[in-house]
N, C-alpha and C. Protein backbone atom coordinates (compact mmCIF):
# COMPACT_ATOMS: atom_id res chain seq x y z
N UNK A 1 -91.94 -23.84 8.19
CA UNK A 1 -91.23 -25.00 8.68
C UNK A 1 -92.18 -25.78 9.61
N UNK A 2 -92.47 -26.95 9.39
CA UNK A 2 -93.06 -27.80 10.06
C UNK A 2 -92.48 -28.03 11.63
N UNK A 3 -93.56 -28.25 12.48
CA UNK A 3 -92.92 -29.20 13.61
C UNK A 3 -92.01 -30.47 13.71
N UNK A 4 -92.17 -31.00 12.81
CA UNK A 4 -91.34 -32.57 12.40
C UNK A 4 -89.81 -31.97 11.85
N UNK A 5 -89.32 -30.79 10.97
CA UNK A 5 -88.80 -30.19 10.69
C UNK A 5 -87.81 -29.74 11.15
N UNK A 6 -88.53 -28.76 12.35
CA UNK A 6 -87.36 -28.18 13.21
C UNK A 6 -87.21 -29.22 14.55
N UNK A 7 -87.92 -30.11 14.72
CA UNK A 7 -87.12 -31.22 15.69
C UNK A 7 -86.23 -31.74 15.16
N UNK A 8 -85.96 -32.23 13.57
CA UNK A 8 -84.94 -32.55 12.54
C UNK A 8 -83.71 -31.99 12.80
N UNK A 9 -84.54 -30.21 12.44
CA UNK A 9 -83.12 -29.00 12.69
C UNK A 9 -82.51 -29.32 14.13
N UNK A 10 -83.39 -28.97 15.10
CA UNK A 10 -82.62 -29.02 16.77
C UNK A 10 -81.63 -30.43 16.81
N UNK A 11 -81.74 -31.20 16.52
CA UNK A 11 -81.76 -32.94 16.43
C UNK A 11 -80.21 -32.40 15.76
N UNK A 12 -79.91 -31.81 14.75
CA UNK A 12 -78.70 -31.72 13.97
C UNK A 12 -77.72 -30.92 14.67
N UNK A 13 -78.39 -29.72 14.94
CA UNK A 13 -77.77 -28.54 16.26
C UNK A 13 -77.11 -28.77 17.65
N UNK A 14 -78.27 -29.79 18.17
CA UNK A 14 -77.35 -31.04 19.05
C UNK A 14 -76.35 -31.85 18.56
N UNK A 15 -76.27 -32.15 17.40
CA UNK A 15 -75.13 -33.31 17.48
C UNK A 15 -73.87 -32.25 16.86
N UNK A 16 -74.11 -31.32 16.49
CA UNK A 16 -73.20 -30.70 16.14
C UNK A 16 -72.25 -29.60 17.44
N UNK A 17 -72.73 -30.14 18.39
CA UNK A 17 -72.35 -29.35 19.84
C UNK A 17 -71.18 -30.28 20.00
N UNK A 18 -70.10 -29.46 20.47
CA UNK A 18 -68.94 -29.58 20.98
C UNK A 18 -69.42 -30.80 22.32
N UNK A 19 -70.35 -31.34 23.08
CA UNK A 19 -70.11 -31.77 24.47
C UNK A 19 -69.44 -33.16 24.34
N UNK A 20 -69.30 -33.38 25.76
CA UNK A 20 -68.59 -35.40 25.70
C UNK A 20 -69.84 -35.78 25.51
N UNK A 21 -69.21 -36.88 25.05
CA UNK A 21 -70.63 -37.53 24.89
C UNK A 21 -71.17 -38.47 26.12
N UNK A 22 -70.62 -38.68 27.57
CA UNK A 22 -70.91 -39.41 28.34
C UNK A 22 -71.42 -38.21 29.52
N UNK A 23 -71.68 -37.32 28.95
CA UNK A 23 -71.53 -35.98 30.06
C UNK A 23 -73.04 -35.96 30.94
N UNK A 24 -72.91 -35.39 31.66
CA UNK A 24 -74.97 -34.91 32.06
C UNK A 24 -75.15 -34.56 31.18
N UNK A 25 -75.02 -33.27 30.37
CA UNK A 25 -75.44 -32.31 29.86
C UNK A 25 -76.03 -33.19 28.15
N UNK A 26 -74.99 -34.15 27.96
CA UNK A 26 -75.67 -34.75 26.70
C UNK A 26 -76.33 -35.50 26.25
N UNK A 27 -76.24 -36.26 27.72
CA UNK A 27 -77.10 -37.35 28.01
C UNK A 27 -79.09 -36.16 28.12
N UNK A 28 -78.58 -35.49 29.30
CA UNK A 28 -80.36 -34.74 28.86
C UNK A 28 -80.57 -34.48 27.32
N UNK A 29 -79.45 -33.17 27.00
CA UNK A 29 -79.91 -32.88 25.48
C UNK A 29 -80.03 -33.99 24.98
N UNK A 30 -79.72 -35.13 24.40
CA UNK A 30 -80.09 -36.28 23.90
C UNK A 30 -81.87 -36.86 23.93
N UNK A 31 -81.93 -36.64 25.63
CA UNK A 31 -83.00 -37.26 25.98
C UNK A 31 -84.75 -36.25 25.69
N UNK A 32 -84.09 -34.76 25.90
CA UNK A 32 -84.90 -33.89 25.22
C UNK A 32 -85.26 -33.61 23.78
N UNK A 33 -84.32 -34.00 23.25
CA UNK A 33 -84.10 -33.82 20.97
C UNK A 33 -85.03 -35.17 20.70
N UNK A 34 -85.02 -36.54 21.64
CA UNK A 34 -85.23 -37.71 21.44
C UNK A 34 -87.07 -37.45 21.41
N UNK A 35 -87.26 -36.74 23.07
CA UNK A 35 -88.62 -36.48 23.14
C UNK A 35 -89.62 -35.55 22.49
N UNK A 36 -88.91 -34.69 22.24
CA UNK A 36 -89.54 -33.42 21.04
C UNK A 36 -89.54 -34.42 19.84
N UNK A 37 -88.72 -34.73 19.39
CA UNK A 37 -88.80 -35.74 17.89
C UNK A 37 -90.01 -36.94 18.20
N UNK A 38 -90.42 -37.25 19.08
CA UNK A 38 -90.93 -38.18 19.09
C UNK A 38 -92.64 -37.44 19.45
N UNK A 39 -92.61 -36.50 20.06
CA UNK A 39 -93.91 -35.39 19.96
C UNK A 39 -94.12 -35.05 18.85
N UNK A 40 -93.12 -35.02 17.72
CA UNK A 40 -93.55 -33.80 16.59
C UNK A 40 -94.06 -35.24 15.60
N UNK A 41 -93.59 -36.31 15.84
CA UNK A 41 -94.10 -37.07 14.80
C UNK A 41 -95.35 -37.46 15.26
N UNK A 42 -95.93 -37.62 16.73
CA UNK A 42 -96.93 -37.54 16.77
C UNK A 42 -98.34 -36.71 16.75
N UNK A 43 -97.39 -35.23 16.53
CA UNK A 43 -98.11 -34.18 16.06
C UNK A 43 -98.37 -34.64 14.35
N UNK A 44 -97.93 -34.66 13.74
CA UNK A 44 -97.96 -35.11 12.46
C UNK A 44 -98.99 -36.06 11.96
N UNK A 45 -98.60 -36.88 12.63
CA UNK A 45 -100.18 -38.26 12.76
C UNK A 45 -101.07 -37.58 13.19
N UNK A 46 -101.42 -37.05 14.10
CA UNK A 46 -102.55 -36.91 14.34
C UNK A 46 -102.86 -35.38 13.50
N UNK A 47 -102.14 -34.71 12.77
CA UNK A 47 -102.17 -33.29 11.74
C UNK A 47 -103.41 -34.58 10.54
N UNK A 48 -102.58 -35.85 10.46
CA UNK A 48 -102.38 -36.50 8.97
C UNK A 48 -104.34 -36.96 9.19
N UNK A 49 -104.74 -37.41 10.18
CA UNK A 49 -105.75 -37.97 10.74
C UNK A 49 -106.81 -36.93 10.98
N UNK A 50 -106.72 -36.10 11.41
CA UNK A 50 -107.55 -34.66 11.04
C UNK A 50 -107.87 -34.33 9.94
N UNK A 51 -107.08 -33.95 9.22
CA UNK A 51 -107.01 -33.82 7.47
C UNK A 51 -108.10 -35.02 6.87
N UNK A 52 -108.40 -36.26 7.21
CA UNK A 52 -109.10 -37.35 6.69
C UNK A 52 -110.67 -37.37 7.36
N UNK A 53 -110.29 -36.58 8.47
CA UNK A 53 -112.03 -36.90 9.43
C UNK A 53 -112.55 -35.86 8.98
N UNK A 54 -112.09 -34.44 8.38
CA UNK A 54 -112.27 -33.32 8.01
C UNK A 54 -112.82 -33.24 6.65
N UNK A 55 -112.25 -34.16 5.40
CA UNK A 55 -112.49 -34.55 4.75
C UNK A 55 -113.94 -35.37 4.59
N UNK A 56 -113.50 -36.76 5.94
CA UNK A 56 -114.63 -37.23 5.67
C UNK A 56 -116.14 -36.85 5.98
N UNK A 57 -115.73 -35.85 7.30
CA UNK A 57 -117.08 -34.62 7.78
C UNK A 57 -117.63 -33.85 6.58
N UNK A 58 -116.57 -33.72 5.50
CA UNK A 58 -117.67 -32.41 4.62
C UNK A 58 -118.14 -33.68 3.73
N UNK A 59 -117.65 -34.90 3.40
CA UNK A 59 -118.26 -35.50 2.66
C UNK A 59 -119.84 -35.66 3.36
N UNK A 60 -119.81 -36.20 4.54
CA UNK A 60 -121.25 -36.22 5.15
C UNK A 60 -121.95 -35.59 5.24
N UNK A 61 -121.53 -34.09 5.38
CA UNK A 61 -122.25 -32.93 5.51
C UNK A 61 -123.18 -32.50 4.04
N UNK A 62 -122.17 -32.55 3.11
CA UNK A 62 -122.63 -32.93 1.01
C UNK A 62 -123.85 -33.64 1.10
N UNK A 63 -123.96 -34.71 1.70
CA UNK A 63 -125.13 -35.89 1.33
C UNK A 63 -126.29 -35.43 2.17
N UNK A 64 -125.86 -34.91 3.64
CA UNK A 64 -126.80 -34.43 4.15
C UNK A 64 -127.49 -33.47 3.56
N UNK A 65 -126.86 -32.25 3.11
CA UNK A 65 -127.59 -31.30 1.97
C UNK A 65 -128.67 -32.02 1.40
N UNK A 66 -127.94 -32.73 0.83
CA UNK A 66 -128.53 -33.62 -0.44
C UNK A 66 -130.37 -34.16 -0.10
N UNK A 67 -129.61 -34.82 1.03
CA UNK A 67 -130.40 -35.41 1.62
C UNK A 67 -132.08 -34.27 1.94
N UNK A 68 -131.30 -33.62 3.04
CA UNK A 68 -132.64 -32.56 3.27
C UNK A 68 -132.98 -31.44 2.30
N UNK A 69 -132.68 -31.37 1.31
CA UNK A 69 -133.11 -30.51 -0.20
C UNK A 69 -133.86 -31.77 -0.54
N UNK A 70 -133.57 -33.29 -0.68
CA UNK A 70 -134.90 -33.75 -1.28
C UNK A 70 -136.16 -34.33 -0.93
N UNK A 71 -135.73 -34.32 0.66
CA UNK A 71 -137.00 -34.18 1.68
C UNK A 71 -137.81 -33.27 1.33
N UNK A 72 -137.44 -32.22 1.53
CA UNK A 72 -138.17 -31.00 2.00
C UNK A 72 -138.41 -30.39 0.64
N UNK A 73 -138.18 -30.70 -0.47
CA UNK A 73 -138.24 -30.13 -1.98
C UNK A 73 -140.25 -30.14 -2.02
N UNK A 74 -140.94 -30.85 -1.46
CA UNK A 74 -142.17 -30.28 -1.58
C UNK A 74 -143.01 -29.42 -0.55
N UNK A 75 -142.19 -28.87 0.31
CA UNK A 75 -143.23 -28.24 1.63
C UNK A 75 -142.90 -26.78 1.03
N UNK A 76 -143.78 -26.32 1.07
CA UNK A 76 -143.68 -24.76 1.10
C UNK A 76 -142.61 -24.27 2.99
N UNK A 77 -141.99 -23.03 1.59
CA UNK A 77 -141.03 -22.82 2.88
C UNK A 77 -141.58 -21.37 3.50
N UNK A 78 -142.67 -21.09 3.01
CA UNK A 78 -143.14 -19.97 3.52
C UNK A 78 -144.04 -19.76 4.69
N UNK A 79 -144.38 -21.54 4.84
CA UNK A 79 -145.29 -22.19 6.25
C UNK A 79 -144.66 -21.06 7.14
């Protein structure tokens, strides 16, 4: 289960609570389900944004290979 997920689940668990709705108590839970939901989607973005720099790191890392295998393709490596 994802983080985005179970802020979903908690988010449902709250509204399914018996409280008033003008109460302390629902006004916080409200304000806590509101802030976790709003953390987990920014956990997510930045999950989604990792995944792409990670990506684009091994692409660079590929060429670099590339790169220093055809530099170095004539020096003896036994120097």
């Amino acid at each position: 289960m994802t983080v985005t997920e179970k802020a979903a689940y908690l988010k449902g668990v709250v509204s399914m609570l018996k409280l008033e709705e003008n109460s302390d108590e629902a006004k916080v839970l409200n304000v806590l389900v509101d802030t976790i939901d709003e953390m987990a989607q920014s956990i997510a973005e930045l999950e989604a944004q990792l995944d792409l720099t990670n990506e684009q790191l091994d692409a660079v890392a590929d060429v670099l290979d590339d790169l220093e295998a055809y530099v170095y393709r004539d020096y003896d490596v036994d120097c």
